[in-house]
PDB file of N, CA and C in Angstrom:
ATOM      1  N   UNK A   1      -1.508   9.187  -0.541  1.00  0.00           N
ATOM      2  CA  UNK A   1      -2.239   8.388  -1.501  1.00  0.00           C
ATOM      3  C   UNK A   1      -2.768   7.143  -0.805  1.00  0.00           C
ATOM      4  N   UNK A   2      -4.004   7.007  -0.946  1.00  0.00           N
ATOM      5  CA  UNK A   2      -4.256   5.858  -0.410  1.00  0.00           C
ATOM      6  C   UNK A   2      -4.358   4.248  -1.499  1.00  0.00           C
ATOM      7  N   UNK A   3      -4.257   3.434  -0.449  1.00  0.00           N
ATOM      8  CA  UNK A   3      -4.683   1.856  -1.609  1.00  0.00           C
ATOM      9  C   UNK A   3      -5.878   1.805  -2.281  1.00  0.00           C
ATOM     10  N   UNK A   4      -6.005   1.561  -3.840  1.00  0.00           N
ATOM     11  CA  UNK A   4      -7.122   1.436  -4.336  1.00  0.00           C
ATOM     12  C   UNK A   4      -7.197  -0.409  -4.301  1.00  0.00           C
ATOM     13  N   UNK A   5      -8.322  -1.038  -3.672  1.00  0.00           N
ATOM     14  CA  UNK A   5      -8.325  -2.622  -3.912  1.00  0.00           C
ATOM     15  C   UNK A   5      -9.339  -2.714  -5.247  1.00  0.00           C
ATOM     16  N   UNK A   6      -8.610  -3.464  -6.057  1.00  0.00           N
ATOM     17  CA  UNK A   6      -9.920  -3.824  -6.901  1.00  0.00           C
ATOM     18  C   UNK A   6     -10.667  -5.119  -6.606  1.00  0.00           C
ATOM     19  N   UNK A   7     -11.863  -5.465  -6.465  1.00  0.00           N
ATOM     20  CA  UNK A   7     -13.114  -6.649  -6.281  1.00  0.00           C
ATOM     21  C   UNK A   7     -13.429  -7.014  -7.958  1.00  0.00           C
ATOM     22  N   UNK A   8     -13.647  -8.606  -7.553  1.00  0.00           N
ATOM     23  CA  UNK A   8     -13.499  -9.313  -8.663  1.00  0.00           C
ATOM     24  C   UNK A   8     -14.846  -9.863  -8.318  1.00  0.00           C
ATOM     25  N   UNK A   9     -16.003 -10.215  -9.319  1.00  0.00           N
ATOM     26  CA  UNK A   9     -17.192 -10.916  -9.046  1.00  0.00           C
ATOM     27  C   UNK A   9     -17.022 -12.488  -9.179  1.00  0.00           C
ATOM     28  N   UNK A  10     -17.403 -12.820  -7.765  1.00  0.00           N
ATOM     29  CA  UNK A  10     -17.285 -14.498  -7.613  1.00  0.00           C
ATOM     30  C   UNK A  10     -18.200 -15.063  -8.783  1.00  0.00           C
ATOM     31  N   UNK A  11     -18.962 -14.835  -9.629  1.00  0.00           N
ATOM     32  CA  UNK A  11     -19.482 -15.425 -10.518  1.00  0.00           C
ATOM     33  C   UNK A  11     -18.950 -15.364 -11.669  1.00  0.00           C
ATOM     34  N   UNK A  12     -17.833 -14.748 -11.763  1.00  0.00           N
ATOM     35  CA  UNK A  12     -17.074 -14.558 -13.533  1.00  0.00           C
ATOM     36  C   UNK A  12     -16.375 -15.843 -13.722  1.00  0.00           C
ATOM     37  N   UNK A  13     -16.658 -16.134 -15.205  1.00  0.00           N
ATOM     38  CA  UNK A  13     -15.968 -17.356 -15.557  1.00  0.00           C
ATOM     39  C   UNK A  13     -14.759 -17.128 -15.752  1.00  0.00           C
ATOM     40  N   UNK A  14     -14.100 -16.555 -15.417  1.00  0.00           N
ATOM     41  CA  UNK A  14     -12.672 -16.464 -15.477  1.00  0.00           C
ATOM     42  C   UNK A  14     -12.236 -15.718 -16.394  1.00  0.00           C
ATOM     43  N   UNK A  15     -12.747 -14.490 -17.163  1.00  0.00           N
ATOM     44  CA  UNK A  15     -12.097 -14.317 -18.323  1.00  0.00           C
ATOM     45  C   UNK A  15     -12.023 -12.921 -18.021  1.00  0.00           C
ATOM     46  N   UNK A  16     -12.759 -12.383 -16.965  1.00  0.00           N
ATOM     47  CA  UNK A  16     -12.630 -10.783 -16.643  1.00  0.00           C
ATOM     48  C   UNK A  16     -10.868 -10.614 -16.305  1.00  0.00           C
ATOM     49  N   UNK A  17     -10.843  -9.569 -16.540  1.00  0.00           N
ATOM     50  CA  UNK A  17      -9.197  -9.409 -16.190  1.00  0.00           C
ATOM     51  C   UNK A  17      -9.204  -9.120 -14.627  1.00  0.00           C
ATOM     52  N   UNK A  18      -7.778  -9.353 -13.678  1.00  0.00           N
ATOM     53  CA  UNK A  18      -7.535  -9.284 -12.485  1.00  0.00           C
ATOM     54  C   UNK A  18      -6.278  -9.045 -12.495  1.00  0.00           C
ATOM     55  N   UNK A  19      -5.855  -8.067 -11.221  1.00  0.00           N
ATOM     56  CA  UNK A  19      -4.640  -7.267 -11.099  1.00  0.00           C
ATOM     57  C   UNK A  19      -3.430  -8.718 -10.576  1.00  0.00           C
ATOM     58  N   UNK A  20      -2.486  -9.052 -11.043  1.00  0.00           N
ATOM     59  CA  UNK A  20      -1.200  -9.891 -10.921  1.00  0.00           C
ATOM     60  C   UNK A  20      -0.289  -8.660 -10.520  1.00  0.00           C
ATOM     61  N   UNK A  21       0.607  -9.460  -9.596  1.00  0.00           N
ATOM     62  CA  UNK A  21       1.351  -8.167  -8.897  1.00  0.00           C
ATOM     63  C   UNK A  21       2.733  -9.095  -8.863  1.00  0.00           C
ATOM     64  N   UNK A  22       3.816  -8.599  -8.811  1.00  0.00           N
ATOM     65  CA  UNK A  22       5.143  -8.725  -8.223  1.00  0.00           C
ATOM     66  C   UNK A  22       5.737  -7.851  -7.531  1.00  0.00           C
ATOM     67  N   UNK A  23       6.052  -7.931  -6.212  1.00  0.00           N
ATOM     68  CA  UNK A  23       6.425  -9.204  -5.593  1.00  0.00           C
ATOM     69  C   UNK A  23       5.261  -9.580  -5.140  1.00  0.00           C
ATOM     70  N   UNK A  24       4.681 -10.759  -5.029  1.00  0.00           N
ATOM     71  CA  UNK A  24       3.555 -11.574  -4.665  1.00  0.00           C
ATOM     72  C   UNK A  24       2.843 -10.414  -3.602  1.00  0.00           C
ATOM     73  N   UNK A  25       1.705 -10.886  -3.771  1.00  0.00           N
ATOM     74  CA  UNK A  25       0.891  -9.545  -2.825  1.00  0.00           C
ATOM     75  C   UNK A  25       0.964 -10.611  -1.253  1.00  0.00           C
ATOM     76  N   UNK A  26       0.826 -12.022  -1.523  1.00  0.00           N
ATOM     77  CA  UNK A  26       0.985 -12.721  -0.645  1.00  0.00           C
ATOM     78  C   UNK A  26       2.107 -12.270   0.436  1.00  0.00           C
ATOM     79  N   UNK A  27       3.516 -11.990   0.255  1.00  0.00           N
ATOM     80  CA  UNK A  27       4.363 -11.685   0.622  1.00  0.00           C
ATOM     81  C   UNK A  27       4.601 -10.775   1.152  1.00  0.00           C
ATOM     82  N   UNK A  28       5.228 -10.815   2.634  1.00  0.00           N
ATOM     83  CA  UNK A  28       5.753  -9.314   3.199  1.00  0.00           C
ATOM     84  C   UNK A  28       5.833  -7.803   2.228  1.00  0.00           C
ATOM     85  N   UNK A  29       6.801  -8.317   0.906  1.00  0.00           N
ATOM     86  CA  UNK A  29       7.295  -7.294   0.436  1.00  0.00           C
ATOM     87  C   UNK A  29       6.144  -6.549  -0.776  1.00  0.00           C
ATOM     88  N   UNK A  30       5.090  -7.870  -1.032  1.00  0.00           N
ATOM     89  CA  UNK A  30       4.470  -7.630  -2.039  1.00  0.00           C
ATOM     90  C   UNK A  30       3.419  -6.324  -1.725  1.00  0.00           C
ATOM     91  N   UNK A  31       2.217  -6.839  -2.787  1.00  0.00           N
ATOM     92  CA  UNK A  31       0.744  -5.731  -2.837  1.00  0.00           C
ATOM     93  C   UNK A  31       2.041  -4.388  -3.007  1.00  0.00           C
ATOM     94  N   UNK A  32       1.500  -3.309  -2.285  1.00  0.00           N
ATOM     95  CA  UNK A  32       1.646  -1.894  -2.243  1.00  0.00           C
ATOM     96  C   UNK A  32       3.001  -1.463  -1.685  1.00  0.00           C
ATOM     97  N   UNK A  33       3.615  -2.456  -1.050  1.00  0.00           N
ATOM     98  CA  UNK A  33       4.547  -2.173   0.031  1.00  0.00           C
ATOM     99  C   UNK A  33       5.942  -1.210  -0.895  1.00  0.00           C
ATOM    100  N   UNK A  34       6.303  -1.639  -2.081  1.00  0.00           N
ATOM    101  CA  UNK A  34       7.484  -0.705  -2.535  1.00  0.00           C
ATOM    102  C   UNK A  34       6.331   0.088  -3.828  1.00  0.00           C
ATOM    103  N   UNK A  35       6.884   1.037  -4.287  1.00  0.00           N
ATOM    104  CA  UNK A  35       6.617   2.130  -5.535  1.00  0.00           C
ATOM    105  C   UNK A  35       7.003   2.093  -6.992  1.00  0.00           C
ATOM    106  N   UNK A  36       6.343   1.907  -7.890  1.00  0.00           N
ATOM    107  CA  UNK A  36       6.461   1.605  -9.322  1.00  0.00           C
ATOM    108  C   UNK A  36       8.114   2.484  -8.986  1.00  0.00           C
ATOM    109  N   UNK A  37       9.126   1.847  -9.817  1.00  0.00           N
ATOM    110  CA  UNK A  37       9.295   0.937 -10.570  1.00  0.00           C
ATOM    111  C   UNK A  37       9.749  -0.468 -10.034  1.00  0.00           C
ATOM    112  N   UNK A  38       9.743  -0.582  -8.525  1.00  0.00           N
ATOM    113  CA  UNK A  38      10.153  -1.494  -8.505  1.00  0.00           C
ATOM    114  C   UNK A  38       8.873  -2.930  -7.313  1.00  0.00           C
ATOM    115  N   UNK A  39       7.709  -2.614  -8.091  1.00  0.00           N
ATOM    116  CA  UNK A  39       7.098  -3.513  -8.070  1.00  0.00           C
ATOM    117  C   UNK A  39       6.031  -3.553  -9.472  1.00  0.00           C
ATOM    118  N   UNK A  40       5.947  -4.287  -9.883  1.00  0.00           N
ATOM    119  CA  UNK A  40       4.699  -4.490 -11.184  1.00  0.00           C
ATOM    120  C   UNK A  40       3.924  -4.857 -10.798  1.00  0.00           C
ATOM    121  N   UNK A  41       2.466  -4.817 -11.983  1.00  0.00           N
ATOM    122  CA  UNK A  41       1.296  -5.268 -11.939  1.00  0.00           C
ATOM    123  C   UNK A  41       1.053  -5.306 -13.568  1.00  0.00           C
ATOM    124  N   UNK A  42       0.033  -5.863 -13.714  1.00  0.00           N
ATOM    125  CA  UNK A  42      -0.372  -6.883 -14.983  1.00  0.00           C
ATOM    126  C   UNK A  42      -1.607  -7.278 -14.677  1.00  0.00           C
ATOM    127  N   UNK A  43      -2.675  -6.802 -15.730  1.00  0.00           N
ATOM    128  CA  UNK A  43      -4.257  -7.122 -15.526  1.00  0.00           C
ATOM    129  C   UNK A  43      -3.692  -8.472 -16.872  1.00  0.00           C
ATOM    130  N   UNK A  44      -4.404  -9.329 -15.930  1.00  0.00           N
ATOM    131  CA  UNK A  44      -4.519 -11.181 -16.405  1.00  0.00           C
ATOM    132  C   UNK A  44      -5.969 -11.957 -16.058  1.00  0.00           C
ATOM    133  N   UNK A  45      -6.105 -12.820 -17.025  1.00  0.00           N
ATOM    134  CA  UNK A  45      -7.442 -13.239 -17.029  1.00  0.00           C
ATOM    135  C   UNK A  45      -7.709 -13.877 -15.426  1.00  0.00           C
ATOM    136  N   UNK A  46      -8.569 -13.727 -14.633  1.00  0.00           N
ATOM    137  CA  UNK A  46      -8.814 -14.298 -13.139  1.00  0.00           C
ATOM    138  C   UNK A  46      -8.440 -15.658 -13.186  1.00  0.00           C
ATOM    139  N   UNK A  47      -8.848 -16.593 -14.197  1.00  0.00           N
ATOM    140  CA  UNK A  47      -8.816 -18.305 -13.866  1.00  0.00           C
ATOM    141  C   UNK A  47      -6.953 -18.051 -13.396  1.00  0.00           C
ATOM    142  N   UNK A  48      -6.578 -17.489 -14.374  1.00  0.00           N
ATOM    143  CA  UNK A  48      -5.426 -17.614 -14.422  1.00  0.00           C
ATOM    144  C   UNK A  48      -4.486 -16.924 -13.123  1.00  0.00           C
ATOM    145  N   UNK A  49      -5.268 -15.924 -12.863  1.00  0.00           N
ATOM    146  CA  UNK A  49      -4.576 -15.443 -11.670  1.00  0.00           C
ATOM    147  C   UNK A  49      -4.450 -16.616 -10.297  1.00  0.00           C
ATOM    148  N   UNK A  50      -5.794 -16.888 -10.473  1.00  0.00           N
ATOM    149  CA  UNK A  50      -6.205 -17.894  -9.248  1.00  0.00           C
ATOM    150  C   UNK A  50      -5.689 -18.898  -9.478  1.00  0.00           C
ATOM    151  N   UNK A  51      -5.117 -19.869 -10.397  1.00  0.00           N
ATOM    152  CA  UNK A  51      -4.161 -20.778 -10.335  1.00  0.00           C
ATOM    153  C   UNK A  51      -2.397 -20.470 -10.263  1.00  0.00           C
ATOM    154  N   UNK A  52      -2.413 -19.490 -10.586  1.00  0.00           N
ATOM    155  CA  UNK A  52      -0.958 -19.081 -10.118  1.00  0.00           C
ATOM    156  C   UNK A  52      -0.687 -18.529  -8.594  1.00  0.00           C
ATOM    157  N   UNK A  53      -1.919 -18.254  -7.724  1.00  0.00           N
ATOM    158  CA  UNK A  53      -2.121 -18.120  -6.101  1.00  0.00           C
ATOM    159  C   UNK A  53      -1.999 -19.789  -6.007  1.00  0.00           C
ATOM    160  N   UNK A  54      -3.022 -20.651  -6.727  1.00  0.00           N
ATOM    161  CA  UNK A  54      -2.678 -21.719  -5.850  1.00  0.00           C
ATOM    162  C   UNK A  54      -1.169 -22.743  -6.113  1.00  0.00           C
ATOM    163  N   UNK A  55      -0.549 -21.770  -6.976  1.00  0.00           N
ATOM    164  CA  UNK A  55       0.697 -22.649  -6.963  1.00  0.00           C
ATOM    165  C   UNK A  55       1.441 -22.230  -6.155  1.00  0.00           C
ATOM    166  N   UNK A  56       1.387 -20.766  -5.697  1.00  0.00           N
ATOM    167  CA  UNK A  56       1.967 -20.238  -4.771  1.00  0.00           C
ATOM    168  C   UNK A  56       1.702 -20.316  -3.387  1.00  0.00           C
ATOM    169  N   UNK A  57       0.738 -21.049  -3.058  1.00  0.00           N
ATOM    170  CA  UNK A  57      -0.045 -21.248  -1.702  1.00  0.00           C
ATOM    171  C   UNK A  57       0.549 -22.756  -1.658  1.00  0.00           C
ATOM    172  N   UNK A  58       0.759 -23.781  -3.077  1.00  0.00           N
ATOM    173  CA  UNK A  58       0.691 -25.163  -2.423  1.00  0.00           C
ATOM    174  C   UNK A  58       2.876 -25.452  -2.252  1.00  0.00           C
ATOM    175  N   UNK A  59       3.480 -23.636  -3.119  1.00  0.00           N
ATOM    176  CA  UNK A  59       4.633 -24.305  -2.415  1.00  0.00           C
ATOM    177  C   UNK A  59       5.327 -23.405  -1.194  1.00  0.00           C
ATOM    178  N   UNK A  60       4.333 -22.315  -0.696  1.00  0.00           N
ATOM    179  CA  UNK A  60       4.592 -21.870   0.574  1.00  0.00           C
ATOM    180  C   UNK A  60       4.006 -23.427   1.825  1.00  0.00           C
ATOM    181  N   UNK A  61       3.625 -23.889   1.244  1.00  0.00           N
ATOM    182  CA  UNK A  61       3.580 -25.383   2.395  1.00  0.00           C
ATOM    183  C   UNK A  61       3.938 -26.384   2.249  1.00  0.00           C
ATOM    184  N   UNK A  62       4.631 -26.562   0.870  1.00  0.00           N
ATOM    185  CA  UNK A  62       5.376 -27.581   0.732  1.00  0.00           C
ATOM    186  C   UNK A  62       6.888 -27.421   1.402  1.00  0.00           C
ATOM    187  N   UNK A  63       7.226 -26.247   1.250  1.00  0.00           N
ATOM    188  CA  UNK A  63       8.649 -26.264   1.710  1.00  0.00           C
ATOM    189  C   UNK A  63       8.779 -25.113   2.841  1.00  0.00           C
ATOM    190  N   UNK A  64       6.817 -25.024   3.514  1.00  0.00           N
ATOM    191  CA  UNK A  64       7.098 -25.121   4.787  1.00  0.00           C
ATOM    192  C   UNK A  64       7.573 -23.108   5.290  1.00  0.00           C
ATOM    193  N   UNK A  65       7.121 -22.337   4.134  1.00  0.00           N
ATOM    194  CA  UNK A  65       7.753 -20.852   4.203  1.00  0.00           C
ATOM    195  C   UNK A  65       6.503 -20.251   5.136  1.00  0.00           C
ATOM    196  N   UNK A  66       6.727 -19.540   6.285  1.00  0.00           N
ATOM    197  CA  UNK A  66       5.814 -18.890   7.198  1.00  0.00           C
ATOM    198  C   UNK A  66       5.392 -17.587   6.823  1.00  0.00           C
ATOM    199  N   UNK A  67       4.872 -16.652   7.603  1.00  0.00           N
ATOM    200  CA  UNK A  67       4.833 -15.145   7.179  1.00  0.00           C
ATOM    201  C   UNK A  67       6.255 -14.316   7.224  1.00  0.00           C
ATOM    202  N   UNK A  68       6.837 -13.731   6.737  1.00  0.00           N
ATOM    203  CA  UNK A  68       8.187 -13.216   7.136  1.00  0.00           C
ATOM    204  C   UNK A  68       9.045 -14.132   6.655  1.00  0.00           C
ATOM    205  N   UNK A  69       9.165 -15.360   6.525  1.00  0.00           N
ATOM    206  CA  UNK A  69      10.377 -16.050   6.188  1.00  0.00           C
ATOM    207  C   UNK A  69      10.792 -15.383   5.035  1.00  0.00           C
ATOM    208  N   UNK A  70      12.228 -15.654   4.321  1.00  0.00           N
ATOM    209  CA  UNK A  70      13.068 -15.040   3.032  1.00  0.00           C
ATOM    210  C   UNK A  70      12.924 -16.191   2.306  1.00  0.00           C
ATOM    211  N   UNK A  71      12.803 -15.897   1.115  1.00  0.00           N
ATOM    212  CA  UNK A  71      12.942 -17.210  -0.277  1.00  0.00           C
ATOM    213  C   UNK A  71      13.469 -16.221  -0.894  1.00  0.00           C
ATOM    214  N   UNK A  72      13.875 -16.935  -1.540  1.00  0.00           N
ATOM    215  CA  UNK A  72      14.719 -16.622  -3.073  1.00  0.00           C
ATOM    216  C   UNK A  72      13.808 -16.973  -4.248  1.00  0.00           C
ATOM    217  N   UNK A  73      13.959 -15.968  -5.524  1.00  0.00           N
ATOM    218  CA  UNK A  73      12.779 -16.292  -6.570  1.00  0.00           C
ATOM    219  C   UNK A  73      13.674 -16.043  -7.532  1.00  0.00           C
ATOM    220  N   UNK A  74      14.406 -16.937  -8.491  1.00  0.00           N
ATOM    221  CA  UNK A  74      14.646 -17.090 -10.014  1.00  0.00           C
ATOM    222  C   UNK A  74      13.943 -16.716 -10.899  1.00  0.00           C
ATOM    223  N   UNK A  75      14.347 -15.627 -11.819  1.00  0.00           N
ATOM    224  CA  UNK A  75      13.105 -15.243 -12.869  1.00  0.00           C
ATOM    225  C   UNK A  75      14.038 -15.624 -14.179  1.00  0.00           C
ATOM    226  N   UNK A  76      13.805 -16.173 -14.910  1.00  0.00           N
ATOM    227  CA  UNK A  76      14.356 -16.384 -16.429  1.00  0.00           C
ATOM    228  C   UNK A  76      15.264 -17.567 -16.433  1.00  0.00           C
ATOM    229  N   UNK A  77      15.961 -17.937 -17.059  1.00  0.00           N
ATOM    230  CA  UNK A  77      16.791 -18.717 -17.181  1.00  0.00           C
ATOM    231  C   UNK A  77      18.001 -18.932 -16.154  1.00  0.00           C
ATOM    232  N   UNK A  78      18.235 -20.487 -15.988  1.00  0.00           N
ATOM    233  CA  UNK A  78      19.556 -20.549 -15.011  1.00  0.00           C
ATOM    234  C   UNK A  78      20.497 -21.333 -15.353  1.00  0.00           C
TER     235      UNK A  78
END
């Protein structure tokens, strides 16, 4: 099976839907790398996708995480 990528038009105001993935596509483990069930995806409005990349871009350099490094990710309550 190969990767299907979906393309998003740089001119949409944000409201077309765009593929959200866990584990971060950013990430070693993310995009394609493991097999439903144990990665998701979720079509979400683009503005929204693209501000949840840049929260994820401004704290892979805040605290400094490289390609390959391990983090830990809390989901729900602690």
């Amino acid at each position: 099976m190969r990767d299907i990528w979906w393309t998003v038009d740089p001119h949409d105001d944000g409201t077309k839907p765009s593929c959200d993935e866990y584990p971060f596509a950013e990430t070693t483990q993310g995009g394609t790398t493991y097999n439903p069930p144990n990665r998701s995806i979720k079509w979400v409005p683009l503005k929204e996708n693209r501000q949840q990349g840049g929260i994820l871009r401004t704290f892979f350099g805040r605290y400094h995480i490289l390609p390959g490094d391990k983090f830990y990710v809390q989901a729900g309550r602690y």
